[in-house]
Protein backbone atom coordinates (compact mmCIF):
# COMPACT_ATOMS: atom_id res chain seq x y z
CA UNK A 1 0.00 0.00 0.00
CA UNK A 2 1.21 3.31 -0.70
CA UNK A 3 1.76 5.55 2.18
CA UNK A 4 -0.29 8.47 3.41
CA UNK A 5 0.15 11.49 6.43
CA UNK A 6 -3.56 13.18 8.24
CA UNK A 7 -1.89 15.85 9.58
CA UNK A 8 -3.98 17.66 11.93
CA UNK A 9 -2.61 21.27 12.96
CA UNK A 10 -4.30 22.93 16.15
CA UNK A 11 -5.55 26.39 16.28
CA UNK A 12 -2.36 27.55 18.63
CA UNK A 13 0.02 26.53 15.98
CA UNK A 14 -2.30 28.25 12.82
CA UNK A 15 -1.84 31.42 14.96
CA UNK A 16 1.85 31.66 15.51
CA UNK A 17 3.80 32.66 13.05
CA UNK A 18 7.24 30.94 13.34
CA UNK A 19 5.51 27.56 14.49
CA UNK A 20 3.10 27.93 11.49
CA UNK A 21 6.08 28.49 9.11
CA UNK A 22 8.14 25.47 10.28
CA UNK A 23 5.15 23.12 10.24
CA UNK A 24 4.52 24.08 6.90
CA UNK A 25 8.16 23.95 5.60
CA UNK A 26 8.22 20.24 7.14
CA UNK A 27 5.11 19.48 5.56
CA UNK A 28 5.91 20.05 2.27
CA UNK A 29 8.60 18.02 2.12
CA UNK A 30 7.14 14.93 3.71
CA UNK A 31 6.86 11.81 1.70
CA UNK A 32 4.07 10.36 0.17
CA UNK A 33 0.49 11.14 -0.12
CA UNK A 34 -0.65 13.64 2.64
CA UNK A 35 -3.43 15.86 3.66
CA UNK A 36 -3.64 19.04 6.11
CA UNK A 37 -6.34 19.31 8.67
CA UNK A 38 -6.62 22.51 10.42
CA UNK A 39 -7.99 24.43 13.63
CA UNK A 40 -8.43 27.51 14.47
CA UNK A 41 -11.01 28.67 17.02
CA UNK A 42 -9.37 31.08 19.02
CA UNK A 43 -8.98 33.12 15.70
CA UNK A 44 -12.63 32.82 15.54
CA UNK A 45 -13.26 33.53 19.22
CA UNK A 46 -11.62 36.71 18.64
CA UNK A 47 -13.35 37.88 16.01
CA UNK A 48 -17.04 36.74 17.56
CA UNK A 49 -15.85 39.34 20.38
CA UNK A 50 -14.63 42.18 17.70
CA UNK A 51 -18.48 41.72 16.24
CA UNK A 52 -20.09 41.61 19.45
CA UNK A 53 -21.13 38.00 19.24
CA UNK A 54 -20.30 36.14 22.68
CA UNK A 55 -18.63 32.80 22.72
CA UNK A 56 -19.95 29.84 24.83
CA UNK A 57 -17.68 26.65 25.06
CA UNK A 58 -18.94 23.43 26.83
CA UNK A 59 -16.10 21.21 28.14
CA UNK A 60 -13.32 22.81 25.12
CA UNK A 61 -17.17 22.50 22.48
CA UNK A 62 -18.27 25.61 21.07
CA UNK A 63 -21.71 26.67 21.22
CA UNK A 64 -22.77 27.51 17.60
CA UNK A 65 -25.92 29.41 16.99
CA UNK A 66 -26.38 31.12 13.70
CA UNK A 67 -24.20 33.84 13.91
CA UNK A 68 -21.19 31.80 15.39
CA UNK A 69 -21.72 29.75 12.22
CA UNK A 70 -21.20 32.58 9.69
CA UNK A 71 -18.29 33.55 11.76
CA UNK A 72 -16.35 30.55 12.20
CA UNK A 73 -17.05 29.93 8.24
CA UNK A 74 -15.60 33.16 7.82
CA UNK A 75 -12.55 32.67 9.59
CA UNK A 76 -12.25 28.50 9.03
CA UNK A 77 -12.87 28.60 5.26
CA UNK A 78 -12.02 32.16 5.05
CA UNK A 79 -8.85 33.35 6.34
CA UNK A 80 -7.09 30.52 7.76
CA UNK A 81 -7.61 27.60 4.66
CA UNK A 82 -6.74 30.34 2.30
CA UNK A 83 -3.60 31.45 3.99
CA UNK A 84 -2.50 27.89 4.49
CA UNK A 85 -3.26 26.92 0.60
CA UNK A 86 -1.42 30.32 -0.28
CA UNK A 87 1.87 29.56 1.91
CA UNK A 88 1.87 25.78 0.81
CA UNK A 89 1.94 27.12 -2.75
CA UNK A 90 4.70 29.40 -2.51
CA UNK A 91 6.25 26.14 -1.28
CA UNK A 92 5.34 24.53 -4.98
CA UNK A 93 2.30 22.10 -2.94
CA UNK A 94 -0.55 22.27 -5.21
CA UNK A 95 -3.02 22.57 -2.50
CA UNK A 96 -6.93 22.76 -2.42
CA UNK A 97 -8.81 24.41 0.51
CA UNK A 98 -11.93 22.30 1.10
CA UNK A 99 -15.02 22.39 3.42
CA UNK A 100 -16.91 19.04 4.06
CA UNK A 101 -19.78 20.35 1.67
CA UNK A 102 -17.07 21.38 -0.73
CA UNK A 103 -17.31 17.91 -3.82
CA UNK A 104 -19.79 16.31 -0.85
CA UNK A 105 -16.08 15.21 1.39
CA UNK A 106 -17.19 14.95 4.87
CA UNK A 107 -21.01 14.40 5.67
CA UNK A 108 -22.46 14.95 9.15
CA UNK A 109 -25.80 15.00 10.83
CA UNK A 110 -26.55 18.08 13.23
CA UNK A 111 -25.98 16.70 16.88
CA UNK A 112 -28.96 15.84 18.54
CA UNK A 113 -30.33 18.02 21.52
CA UNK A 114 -29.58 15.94 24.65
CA UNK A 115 -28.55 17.71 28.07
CA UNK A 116 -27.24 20.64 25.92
CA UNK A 117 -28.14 22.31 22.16
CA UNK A 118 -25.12 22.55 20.48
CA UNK A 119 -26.85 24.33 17.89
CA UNK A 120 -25.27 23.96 14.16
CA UNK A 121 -22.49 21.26 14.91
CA UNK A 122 -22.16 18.37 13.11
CA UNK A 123 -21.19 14.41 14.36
CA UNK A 124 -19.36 13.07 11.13
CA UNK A 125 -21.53 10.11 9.07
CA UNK A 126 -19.33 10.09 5.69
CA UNK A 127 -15.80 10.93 4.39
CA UNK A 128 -16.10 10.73 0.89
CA UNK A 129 -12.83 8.33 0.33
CA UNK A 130 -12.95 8.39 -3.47
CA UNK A 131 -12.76 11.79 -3.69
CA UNK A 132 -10.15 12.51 -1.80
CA UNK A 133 -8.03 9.56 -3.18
CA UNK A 134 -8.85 11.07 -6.61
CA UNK A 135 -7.56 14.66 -5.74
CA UNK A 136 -4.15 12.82 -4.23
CA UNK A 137 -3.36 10.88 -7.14
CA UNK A 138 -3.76 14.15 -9.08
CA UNK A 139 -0.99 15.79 -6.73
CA UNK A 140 -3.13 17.98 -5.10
CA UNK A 141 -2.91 18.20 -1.02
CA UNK A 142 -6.46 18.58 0.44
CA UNK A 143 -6.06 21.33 3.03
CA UNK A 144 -9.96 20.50 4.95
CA UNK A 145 -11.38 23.11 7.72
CA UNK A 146 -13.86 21.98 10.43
CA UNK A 147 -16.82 22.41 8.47
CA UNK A 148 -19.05 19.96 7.25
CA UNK A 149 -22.59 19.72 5.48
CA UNK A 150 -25.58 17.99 6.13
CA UNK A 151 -26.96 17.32 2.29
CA UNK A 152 -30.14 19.46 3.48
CA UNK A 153 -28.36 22.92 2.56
CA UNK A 154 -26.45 23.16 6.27
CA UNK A 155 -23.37 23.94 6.93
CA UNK A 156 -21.64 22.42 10.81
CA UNK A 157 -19.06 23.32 12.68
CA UNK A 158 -17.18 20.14 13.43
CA UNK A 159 -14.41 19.28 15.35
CA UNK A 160 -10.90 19.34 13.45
CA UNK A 161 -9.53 16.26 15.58
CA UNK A 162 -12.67 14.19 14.58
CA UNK A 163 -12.17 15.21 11.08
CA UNK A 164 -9.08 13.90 10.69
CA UNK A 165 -9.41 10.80 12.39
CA UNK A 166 -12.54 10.29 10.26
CA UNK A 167 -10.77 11.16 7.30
CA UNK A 168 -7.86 8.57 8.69
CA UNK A 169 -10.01 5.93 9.05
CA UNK A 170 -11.56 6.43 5.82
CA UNK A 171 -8.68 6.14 3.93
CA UNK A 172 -7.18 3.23 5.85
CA UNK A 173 -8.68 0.74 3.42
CA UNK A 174 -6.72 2.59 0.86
CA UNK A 175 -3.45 3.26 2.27
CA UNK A 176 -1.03 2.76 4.95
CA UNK A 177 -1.98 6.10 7.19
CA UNK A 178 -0.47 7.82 9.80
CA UNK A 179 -2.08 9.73 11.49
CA UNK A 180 -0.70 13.01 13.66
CA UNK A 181 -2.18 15.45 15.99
CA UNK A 182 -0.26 18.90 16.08
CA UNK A 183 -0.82 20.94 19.00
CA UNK A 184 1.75 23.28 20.88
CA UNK A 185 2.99 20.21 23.60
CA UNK A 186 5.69 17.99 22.39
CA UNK A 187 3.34 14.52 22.93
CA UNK A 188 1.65 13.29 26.00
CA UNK A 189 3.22 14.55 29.12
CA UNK A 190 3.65 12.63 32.45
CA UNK A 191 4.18 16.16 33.76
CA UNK A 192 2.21 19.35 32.24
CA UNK A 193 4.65 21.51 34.08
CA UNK A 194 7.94 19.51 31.98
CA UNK A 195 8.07 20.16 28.20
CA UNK A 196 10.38 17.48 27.86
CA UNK A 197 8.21 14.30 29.91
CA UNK A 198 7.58 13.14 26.69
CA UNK A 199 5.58 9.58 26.79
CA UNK A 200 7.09 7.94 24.09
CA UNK A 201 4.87 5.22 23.50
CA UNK A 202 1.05 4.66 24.61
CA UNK A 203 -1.39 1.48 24.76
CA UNK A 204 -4.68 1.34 25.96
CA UNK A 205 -3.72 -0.20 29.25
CA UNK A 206 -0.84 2.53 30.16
CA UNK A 207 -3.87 5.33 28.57
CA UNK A 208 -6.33 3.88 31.58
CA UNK A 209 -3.34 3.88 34.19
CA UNK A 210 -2.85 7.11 33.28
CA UNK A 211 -6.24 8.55 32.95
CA UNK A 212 -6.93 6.82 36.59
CA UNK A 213 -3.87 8.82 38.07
CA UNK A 214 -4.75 11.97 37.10
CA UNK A 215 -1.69 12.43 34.65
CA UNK A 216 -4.12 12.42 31.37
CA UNK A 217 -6.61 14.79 31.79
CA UNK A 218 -8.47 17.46 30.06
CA UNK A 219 -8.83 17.85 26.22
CA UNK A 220 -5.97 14.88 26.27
CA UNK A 221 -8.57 12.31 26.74
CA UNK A 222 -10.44 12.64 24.08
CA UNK A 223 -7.55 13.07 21.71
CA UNK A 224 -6.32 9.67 22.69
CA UNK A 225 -9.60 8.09 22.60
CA UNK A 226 -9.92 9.69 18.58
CA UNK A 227 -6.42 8.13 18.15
CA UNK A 228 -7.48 4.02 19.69
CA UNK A 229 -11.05 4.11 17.66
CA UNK A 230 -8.64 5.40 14.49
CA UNK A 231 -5.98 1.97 15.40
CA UNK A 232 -9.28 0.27 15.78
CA UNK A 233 -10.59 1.29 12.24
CA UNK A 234 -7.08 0.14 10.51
CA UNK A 235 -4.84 3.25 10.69
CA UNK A 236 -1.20 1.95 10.85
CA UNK A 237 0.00 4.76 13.36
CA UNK A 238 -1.07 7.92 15.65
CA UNK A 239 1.79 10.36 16.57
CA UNK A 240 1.05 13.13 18.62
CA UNK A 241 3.25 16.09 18.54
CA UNK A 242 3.92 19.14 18.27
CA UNK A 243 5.69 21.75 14.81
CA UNK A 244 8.59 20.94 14.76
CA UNK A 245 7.60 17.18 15.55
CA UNK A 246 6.18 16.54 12.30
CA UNK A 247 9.52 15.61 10.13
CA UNK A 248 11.39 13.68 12.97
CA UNK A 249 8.11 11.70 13.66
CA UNK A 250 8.95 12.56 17.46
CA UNK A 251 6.20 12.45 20.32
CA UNK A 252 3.93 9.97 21.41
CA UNK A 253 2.80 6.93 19.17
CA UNK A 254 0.08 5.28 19.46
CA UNK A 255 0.36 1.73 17.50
């Protein structure tokens, strides 16, 4: 099978400069098949407060009435895709900036209303694997934002980790995929006070241990619980790292 990279860039990294640089310099010149998935909510947070539209987050989950969606569009699909696309180009990737509704991609269904109303966010139901193996074996890098579409004329805000480990798993069938998570830590941390406590490699008994211990917590959990269903589902590998991570395949990896 030929080989294939989901890397998935959090919003912290989009929004610095010199990390955002590196991790696309290192991206371009990875080998094989790959595709970008991106963040990017503080961005948006900040510009809900420049408009005057307040921001409500539910355990790290963003509340998304109407006007949220038209301003995380703006800024997802908007400004941060086409500044990614426009720097991977001046690095000779022939990129494409895509939402979920863009050639039908990524298919969701709005969430249901349970204890809260998440309002226009979407739980993934389809990656569309053909097309996206048809763009890569034209040499063109998908670059997706956390937006999907319903098939009913809606647009979702979805969450960029599930995206790409939905888009992983997808394409498992099809190649060999790694998948990584980008954020600003160097891995999984034993301690979130030491940069350098890197655990190097995690199973699903050390990820209970752990989680039992109090040493993953947080927005950690369900990143690692993405990265076992994605195993589960036939992806080779999960790395999670951080930038500058990326090309030395350094953090934590989750076979």
């Amino acid at each position: 099978m030929e080989k294939l990279t989901v890397v998935k860039v959090g919003g912290k990294v989009v929004e610095e400069e010199r990390q955002l640089t590196g991790l696309l310099a290192d991206f371009s010149v990875m080998e094989g098949y790959k595709i970008l998935v991106h963040g990017g909510g503080r961005l948006a947070t900040q510009l809900a407060s420049a408009l005057g539209v307040e921001s409500r987050m539910v355990e790290g989950r963003r509340i998304t009435d109407a006007e949220t969606l038209k301003i995380v569009t703006m800024v997802y699909a908007g400004w941060i895709s086409k500044t990614i696309v426009a720097r991977l180009q001046a690095l000779d990737i022939n990129a494409v900036g895509l939402t979920g509704a863009d050639m039908n991609v990524i298919r969701s269904e709005k969430r249901p209303v349970e204890t809260i109303d998440y309002g226009f966010v979407g739980d993934v139901k389809e990656v569309n694997a053909d097309v996206l193996t048809s763009l890569l074996q034209q040499g063109t890098v998908p670059v997706l934002s956390p937006l999907t579409h319903d098939r009913q004329g809606h647009l979702l805000n979805t969450n960029a980790d599930t995206i790409a480990g939905e888009t992983a798993k997808a394409l498992a069938g099809k190649f060999e995929v790694t998948l990584m998570y980008c954020f600003e830590k160097s891995g999984v941390l034993m301690n979130e006070a030491d940069g350098s406590s890197v655990i190097a490699e995690m199973d699903r008994h050390l990820f209970r241990q752990y989680r039992e211990q109090g040493i993953i917590t947080g927005g950690m959990i369900p990143k690692l619980e993405n990265a076992f269903q994605a195993i589960d589902a036939g992806v080779s590998q999960v790395i999670i790292t951080n930038a500058s991570g990326i090309r030395k395949n350094s953090g934590t990896h989750i076979r």
